[in-house]
Protein backbone atom coordinates (compact mmCIF):
# COMPACT_ATOMS: atom_id res chain seq x y z
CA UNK A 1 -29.75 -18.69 3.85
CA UNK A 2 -27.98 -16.18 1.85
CA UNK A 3 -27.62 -12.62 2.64
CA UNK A 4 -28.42 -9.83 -0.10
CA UNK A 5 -27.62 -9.73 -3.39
CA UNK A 6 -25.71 -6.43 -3.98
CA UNK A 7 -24.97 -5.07 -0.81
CA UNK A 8 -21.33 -5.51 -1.54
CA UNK A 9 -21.58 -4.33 -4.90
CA UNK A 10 -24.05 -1.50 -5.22
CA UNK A 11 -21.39 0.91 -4.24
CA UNK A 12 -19.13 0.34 -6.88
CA UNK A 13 -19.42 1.01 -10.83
CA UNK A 14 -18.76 -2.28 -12.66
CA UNK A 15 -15.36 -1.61 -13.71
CA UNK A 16 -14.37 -1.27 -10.05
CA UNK A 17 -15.95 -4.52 -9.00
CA UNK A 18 -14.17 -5.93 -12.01
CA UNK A 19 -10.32 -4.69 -10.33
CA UNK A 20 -11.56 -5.94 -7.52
CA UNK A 21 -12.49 -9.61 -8.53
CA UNK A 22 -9.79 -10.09 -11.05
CA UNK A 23 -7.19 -9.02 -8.26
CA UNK A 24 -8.58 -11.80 -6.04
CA UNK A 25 -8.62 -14.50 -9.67
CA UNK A 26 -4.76 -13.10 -9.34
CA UNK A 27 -4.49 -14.05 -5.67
CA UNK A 28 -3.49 -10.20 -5.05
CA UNK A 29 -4.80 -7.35 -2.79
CA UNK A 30 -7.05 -5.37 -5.10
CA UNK A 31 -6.27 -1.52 -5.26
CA UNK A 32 -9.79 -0.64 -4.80
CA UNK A 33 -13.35 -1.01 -3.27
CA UNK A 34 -11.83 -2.33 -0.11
CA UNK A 35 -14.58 -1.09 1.96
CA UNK A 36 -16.86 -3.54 0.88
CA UNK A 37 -14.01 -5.92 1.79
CA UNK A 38 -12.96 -5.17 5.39
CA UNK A 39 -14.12 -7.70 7.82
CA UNK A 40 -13.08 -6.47 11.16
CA UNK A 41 -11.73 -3.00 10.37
CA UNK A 42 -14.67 -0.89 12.02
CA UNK A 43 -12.88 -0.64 15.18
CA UNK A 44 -10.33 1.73 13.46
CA UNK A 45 -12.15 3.48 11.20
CA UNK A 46 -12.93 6.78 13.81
CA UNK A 47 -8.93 7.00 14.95
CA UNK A 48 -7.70 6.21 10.99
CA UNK A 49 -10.43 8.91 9.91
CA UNK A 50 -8.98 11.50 12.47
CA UNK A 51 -5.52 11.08 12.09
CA UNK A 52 -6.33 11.96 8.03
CA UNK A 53 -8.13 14.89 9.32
CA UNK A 54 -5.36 15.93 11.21
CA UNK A 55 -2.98 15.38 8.42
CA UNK A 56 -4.99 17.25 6.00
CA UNK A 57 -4.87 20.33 8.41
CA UNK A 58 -1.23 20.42 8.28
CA UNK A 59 -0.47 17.40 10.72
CA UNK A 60 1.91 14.63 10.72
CA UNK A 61 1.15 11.45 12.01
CA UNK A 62 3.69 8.24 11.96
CA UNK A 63 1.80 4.65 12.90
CA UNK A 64 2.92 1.24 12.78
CA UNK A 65 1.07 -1.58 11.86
CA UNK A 66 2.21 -5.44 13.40
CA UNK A 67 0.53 -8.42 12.35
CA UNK A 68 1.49 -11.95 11.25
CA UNK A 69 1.87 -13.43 7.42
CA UNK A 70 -2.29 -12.69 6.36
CA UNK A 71 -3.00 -10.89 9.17
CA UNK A 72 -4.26 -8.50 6.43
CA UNK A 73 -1.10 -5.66 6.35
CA UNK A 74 -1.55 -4.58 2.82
CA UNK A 75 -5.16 -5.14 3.07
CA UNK A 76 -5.33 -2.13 5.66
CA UNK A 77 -2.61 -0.11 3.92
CA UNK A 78 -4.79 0.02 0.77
CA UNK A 79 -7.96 -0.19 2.72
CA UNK A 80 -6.49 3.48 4.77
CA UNK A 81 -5.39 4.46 1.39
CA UNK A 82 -8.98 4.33 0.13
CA UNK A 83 -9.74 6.78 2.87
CA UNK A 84 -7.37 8.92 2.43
CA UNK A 85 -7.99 9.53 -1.72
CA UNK A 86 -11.47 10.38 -0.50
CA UNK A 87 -10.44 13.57 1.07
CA UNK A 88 -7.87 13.75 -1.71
CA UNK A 89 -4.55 13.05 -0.23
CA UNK A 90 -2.36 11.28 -2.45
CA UNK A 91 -1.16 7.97 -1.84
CA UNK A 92 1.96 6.35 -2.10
CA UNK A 93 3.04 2.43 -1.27
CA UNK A 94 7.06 1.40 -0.85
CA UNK A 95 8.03 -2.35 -0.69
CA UNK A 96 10.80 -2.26 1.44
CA UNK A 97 13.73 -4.22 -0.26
CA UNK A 98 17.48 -5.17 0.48
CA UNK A 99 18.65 -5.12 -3.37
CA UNK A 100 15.53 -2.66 -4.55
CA UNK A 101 14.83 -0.35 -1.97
CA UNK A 102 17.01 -0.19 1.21
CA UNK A 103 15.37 1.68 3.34
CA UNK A 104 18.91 3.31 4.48
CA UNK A 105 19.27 4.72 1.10
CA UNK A 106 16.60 7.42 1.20
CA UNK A 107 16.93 8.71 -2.25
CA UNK A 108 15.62 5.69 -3.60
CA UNK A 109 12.67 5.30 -1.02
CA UNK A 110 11.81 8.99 -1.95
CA UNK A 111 12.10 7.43 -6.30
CA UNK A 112 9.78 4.68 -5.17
CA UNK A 113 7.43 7.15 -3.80
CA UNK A 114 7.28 8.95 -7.11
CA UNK A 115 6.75 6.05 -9.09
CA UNK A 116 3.95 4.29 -6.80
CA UNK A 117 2.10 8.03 -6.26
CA UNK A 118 -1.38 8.03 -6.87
CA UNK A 119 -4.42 10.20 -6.54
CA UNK A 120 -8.28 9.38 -6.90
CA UNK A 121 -7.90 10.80 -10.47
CA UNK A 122 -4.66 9.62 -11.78
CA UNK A 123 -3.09 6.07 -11.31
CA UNK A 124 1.03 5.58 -10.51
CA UNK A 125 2.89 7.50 -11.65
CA UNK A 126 0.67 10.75 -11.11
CA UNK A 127 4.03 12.92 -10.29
CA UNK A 128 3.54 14.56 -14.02
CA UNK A 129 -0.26 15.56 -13.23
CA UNK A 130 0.44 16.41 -9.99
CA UNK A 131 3.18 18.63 -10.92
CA UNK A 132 0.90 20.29 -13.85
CA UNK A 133 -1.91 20.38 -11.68
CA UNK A 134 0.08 22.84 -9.63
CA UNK A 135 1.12 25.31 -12.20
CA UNK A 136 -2.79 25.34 -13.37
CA UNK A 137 -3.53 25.95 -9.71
CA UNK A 138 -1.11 29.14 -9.47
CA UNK A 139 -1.68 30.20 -12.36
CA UNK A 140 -5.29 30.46 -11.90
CA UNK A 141 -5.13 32.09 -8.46
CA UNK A 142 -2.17 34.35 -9.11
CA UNK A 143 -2.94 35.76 -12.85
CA UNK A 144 -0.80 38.14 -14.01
CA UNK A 145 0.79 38.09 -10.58
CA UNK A 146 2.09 34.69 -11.65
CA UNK A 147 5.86 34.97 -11.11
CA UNK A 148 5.51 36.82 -7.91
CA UNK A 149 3.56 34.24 -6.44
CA UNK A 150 5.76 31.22 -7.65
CA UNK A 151 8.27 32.84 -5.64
CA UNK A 152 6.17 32.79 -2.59
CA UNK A 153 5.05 29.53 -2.73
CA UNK A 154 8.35 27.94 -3.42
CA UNK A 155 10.23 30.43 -0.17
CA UNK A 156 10.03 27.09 2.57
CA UNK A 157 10.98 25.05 -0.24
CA UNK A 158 13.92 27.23 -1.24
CA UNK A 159 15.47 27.49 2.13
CA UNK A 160 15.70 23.60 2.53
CA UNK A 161 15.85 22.33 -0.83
CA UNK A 162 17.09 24.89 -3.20
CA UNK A 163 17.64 22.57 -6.16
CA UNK A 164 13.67 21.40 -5.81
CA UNK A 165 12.59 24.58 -5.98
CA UNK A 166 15.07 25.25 -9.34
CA UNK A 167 13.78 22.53 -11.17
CA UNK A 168 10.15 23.59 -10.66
CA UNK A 169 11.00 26.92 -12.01
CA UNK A 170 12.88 24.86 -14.96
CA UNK A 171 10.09 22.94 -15.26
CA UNK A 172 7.23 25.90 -15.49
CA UNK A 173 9.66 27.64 -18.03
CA UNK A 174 10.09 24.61 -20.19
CA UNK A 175 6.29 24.14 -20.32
CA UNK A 176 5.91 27.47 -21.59
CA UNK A 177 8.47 27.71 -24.36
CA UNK A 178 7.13 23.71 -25.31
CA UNK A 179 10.49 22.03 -24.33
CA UNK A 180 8.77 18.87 -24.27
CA UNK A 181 12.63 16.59 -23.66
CA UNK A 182 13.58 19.04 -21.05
CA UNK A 183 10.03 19.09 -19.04
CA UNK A 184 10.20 15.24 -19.17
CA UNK A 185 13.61 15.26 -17.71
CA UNK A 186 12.80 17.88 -15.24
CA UNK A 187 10.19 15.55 -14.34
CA UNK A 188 12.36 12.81 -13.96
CA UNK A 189 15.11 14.75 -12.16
CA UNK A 190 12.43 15.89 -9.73
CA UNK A 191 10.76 11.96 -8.65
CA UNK A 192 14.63 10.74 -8.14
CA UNK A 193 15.33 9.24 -10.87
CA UNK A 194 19.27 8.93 -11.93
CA UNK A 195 20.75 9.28 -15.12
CA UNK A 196 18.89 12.53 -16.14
CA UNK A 197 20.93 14.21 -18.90
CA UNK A 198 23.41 16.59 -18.09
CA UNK A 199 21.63 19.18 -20.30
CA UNK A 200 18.39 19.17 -18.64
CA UNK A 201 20.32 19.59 -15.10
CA UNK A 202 22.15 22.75 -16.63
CA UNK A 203 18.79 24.03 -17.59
CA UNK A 204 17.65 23.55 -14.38
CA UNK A 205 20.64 25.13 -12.59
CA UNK A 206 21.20 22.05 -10.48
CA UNK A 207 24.09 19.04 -9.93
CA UNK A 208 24.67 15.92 -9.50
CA UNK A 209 21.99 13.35 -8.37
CA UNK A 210 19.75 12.76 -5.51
CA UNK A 211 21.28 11.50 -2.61
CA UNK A 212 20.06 10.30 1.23
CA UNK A 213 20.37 13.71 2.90
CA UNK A 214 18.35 15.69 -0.47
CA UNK A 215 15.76 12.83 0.16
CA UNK A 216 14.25 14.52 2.94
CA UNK A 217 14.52 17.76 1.58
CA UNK A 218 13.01 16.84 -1.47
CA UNK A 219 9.75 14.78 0.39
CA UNK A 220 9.28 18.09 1.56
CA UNK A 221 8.91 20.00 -1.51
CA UNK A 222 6.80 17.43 -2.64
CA UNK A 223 4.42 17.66 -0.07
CA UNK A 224 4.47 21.67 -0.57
CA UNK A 225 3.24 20.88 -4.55
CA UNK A 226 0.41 18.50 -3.58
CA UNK A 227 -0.76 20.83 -1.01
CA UNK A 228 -0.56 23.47 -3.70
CA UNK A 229 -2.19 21.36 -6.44
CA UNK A 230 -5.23 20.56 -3.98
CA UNK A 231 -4.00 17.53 -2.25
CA UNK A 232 -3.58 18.34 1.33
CA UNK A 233 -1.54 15.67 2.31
CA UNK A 234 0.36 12.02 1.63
CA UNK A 235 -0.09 8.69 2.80
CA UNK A 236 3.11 7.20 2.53
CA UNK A 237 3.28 3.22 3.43
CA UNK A 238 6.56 1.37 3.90
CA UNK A 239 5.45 -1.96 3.65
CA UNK A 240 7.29 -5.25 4.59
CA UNK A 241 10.11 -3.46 6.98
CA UNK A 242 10.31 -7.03 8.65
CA UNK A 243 13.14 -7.92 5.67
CA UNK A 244 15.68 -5.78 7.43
CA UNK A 245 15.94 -8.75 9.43
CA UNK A 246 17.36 -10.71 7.09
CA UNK A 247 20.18 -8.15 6.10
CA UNK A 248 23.86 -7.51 6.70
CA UNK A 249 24.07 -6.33 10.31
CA UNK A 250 25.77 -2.94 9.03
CA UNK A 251 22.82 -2.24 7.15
CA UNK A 252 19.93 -3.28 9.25
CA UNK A 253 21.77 -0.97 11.36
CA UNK A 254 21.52 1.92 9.33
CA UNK A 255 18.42 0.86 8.08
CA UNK A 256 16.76 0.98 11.45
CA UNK A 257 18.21 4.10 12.01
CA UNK A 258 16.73 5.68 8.84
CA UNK A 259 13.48 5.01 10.10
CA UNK A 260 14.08 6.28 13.41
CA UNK A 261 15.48 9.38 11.86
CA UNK A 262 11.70 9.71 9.82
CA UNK A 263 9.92 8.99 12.70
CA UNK A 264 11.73 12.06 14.28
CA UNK A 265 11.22 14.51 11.39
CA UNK A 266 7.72 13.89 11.39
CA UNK A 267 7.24 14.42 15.40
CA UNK A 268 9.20 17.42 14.50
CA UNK A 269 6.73 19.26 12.43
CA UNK A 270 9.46 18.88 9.21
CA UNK A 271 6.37 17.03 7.01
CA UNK A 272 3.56 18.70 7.19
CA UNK A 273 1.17 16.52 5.57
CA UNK A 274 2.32 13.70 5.84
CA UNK A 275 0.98 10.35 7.08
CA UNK A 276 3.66 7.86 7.47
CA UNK A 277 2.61 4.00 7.67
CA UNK A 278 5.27 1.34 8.14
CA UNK A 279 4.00 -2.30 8.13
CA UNK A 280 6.12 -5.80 10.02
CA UNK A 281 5.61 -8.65 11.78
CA UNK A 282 6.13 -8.88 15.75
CA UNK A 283 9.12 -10.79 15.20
CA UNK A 284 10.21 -7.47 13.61
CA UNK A 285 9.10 -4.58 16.25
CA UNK A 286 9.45 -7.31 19.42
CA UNK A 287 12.64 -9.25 18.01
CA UNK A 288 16.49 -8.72 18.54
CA UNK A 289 17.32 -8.55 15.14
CA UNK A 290 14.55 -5.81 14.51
CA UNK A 291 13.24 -2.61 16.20
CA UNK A 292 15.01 -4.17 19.62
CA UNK A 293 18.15 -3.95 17.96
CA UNK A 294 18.15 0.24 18.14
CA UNK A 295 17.29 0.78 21.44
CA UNK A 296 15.40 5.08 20.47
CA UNK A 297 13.57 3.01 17.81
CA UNK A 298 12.21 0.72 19.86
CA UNK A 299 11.49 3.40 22.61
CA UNK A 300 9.40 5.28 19.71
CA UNK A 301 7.78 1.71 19.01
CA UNK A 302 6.90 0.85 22.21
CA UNK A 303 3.19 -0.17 23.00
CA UNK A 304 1.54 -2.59 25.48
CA UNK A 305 0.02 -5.61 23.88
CA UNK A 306 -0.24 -7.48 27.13
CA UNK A 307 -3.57 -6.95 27.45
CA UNK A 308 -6.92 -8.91 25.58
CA UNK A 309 -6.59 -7.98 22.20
CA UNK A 310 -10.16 -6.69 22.10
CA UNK A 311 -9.15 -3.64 24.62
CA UNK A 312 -6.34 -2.71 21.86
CA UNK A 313 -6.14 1.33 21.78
CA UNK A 314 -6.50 2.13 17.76
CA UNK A 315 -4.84 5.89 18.86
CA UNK A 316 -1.25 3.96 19.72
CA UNK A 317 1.61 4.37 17.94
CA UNK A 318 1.40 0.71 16.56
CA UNK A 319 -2.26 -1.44 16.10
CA UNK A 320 -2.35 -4.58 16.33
CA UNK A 321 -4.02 -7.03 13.47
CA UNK A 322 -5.51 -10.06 15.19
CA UNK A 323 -5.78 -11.64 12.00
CA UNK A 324 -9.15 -13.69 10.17
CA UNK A 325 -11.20 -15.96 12.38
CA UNK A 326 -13.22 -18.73 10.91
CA UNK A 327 -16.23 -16.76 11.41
CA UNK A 328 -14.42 -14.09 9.85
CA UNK A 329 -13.42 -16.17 6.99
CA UNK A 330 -16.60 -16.72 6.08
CA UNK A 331 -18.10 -13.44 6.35
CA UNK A 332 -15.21 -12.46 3.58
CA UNK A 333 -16.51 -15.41 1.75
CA UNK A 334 -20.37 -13.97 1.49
CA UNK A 335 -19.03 -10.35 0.64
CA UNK A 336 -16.94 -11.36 -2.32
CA UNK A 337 -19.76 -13.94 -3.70
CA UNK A 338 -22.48 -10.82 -3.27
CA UNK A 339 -19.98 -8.39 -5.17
CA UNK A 340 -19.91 -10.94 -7.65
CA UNK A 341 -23.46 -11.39 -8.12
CA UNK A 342 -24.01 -8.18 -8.18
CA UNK A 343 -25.71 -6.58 -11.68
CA UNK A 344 -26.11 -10.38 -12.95
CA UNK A 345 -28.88 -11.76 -14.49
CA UNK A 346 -28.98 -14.76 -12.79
CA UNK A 347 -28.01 -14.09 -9.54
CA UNK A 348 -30.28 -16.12 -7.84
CA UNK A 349 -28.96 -19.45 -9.27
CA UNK A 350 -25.85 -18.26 -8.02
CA UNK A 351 -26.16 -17.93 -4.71
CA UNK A 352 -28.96 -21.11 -4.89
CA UNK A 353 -25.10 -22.84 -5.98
CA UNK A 354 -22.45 -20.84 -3.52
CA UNK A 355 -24.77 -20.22 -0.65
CA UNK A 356 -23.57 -20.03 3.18
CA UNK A 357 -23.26 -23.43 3.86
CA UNK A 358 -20.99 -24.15 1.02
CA UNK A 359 -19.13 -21.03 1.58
CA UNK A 360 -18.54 -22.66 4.99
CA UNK A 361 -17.79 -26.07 3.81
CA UNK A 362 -14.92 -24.33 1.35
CA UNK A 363 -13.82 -22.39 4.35
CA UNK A 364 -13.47 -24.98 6.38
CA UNK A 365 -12.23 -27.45 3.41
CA UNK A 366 -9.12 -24.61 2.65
CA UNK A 367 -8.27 -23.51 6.62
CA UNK A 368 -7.85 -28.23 6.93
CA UNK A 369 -5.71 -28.10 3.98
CA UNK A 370 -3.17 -25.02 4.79
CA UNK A 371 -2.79 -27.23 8.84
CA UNK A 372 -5.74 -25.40 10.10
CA UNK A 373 -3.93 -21.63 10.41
CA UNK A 374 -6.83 -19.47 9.65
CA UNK A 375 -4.47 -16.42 9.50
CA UNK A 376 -3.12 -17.16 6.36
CA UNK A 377 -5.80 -18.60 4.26
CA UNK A 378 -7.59 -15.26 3.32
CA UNK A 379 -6.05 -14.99 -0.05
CA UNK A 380 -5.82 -18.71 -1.12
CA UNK A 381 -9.72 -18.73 -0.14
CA UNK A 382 -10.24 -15.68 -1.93
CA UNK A 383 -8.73 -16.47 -4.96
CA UNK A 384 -10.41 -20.42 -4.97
CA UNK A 385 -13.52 -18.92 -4.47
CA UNK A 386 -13.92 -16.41 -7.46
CA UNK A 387 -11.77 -18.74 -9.92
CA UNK A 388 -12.50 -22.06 -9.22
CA UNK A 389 -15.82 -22.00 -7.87
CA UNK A 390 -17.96 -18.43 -8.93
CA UNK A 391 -16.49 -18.10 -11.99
CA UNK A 392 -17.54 -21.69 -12.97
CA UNK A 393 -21.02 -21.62 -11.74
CA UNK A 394 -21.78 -18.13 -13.71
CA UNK A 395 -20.07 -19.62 -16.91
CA UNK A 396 -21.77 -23.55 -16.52
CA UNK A 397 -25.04 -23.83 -15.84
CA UNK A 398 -25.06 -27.34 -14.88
CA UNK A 399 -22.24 -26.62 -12.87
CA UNK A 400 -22.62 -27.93 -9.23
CA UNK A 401 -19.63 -27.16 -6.73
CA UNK A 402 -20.96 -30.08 -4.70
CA UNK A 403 -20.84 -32.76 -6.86
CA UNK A 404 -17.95 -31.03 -9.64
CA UNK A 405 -15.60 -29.19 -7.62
CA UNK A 406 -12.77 -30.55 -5.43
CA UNK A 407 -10.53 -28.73 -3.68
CA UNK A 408 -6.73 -29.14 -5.18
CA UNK A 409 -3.54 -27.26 -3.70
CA UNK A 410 -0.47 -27.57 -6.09
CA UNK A 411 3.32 -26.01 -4.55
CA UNK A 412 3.43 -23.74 -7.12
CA UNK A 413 0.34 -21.60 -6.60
CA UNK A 414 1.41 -21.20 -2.79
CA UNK A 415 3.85 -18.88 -1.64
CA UNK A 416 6.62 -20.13 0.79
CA UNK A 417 4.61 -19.55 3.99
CA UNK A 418 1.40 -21.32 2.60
CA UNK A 419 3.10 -24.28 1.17
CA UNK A 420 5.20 -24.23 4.60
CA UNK A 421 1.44 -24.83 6.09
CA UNK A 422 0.01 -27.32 3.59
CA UNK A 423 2.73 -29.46 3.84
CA UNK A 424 4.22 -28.92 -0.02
CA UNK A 425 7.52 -27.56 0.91
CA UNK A 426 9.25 -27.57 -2.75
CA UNK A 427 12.49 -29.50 -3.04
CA UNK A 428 15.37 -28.02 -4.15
CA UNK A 429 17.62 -29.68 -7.29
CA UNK A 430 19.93 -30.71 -4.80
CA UNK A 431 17.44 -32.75 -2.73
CA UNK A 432 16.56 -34.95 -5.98
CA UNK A 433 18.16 -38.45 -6.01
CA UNK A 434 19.48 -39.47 -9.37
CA UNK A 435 19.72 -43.15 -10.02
CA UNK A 436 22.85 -43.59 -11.53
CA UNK A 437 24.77 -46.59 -12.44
């Protein structure tokens, strides 16, 4: 027995259920219509959707996120993000990095920012609209009163940051007088970016580059031109902080203070606006090489997870993800085959072909094959499902998954912790024999 036919899709226009099914052909986590997507997220939504209200009043709110390899991290970053470009906030999602973006180097967390930031009307990098978006916005409001009103708006951002505030006025007067060169470089000068030319900085009035302690200054006067530009807020997500494990211990160190020292401006009151998401693993907030290793950090961390998971508190500074069950698994299975089907002409045949009990048999078939650990076959499901198995039934219509589909799992298509699980560990050259004479 199959459920609906487009109760998964009828919310979304066709292109949007095409990102979404070509991100899980990719083996990705789609950017958007994760709604019709999120098995088990209900218990959040009425804390997640009043901690954005509070944020788009003017709050701050910092949360932390713990949950094993496919526990579904990135799913609820993006799924949260979702929410929060419905009341317009803009969004913004930082893969924490050793050699890209050390989190102890904050002027290149606060580039990354600028480069991922996105709103429900303009994709990464919407920095440029954002920023032009705000001069409409004044100049609309303040008319001839303009300059006068520029000055106003840019006072808190002046007294912390004065070299953000210069460049916006740089970057207002080189719009007017149709400096395109310098307004790019402004533009660039103001998302972090190095190696602006030395002519554009003159213009501008300002020095030198962006460094850690101008990071935080310069989050700030970001968050003061979204709210002007009729975004009244920012989800920021660090993602992956668990690889500070694996760093130098000098750096983890100052890494893990970084993040204590955000946590701190944003209890403070310094980001208005702001919604600050970090996502790890336990072994990262529990372990000795992680939170643990900063003793304030893991003071600002702390949460009780001794109890049953299902008596979890969603308004604590860290939620935990309990990962897919097999029930789960195949609830996932039925919403991505109905947002398939949905618009098609021949739906029916479809889900005659990929109906429950086969969507449970290639559950079941891909949970044996990664050594039964439900938590991590979301994605490899996902992605066998539309590609190997939907795809081929639409496109073949003497196509029978029964009788012409059998599962196959090749190293290569696995990332390490999957191929850890089915058994395909890939060998290095130095593990091959040679047979020489």
């Amino acid at each position: 027995m199959t459920g609906p036919h487009d109760p998964a899709g009828s919310g979304l226009s066709p292109r949007r259920r095409k990102e979404v099914l070509d991100a899980l052909r990719r083996g990705t986590v789609p950017y958007n219509g994760l709604d019709v997507l999120a098995v088990g997220l209900r218990r959040f939504e009425p804390t997640a959707d009043d901690e954005l209200a509070t944020v788009c009043a003017g709050g701050a709110v910092f949360k932390a996120v713990r949950g094993e390899y496919g526990s579904g991290k990135t799913f609820f970053a993006r799924w949260l993000g979702e929410r929060a470009k419905r009341r317009g906030m803009a969004v913004a999602e930082v893969q924490i990095s050793e050699t890209q973006t050390p989190l102890h180097r904050l002027e290149t967390v606060y580039r990354r920012v600028c480069e991922s930031l996105q709103t429900a009307e303009f994709p990464p990098s919407a920095l440029r609209p954002v920023l032009d978006a705000w001069l409409y916005t004044l100049e609309e409001e303040a008319g001839s009163q303009v300059d006068a009103v520029l000055e106003q708006r840019l006072a808190s951002v002046s007294r912390t940051t004065p070299a953000f505030a210069s460049a916006l006025r740089a970057y207002r007067a080189a719009q007017q007088d149709g400096g395109v060169a310098t307004a790019e470089g402004l533009v660039a000068w103001l998302g972090g970016q190095p190696h602006v030319a030395a002519t554009v900085r003159q213009r501008a009035g300002v020095r030198g580059q962006l460094d850690h302690f101008g990071a935080v200054g310069f989050l700030q006067g970001l968050l003061t031109v979204l709210r002007d530009s009729g975004h009244p807020g920012l989800l920021l997500v660090l993602d992956e902080v668990e690889t500070l494990q694996r760093t130098r211990g000098d750096v983890r160190d100052k890494a893990l203070n970084a993040l204590r020292q955000l946590i701190d401006e944003v209890d403070s009151g310094r980001f208005p606006g702001l919604y600050l998401l970090t996502t790890g693993t336990p072994a990262f907030f529990d372990g000795t090489q992680g939170a643990q290793r900063l003793p304030p950090l893991a003071q600002r961390l702390a949460t009780d997870f001794t109890t049953d998971p299902r008596f979890d508190n969603p308004r604590a500074v860290q939620l935990r993800l309990p990962g897919f069950t097999i029930d789960g698994l195949r609830e996932l299975g039925g919403r991505v085959r109905d947002l398939f089907m949905a618009g098609l002409p021949d739906a029916e045949r479809i889900a005659g072909q990929v109906d429950d009990e086969y969507l449970t048999t290639l559950a079941d078939a891909v949970t044996g094959r990664l050594g039964g650990k439900v938590g991590i076959v979301p994605r490899v499901f996902l992605k066998k499902l539309v590609a190997d198995v939907l795809d081929r039934v639409e496109l073949h219509a003497d196509f029978d998954p029964r009788r012409h589909y059998q599962l196959t799992l090749t190293a290569a298509e696995l990332t390490e912790v999957e191929r850890n699980a089915a058994g395909l560990v890939a060998r290095s050259v130095d593990d091959i024999e040679l047979d020489l004479p």
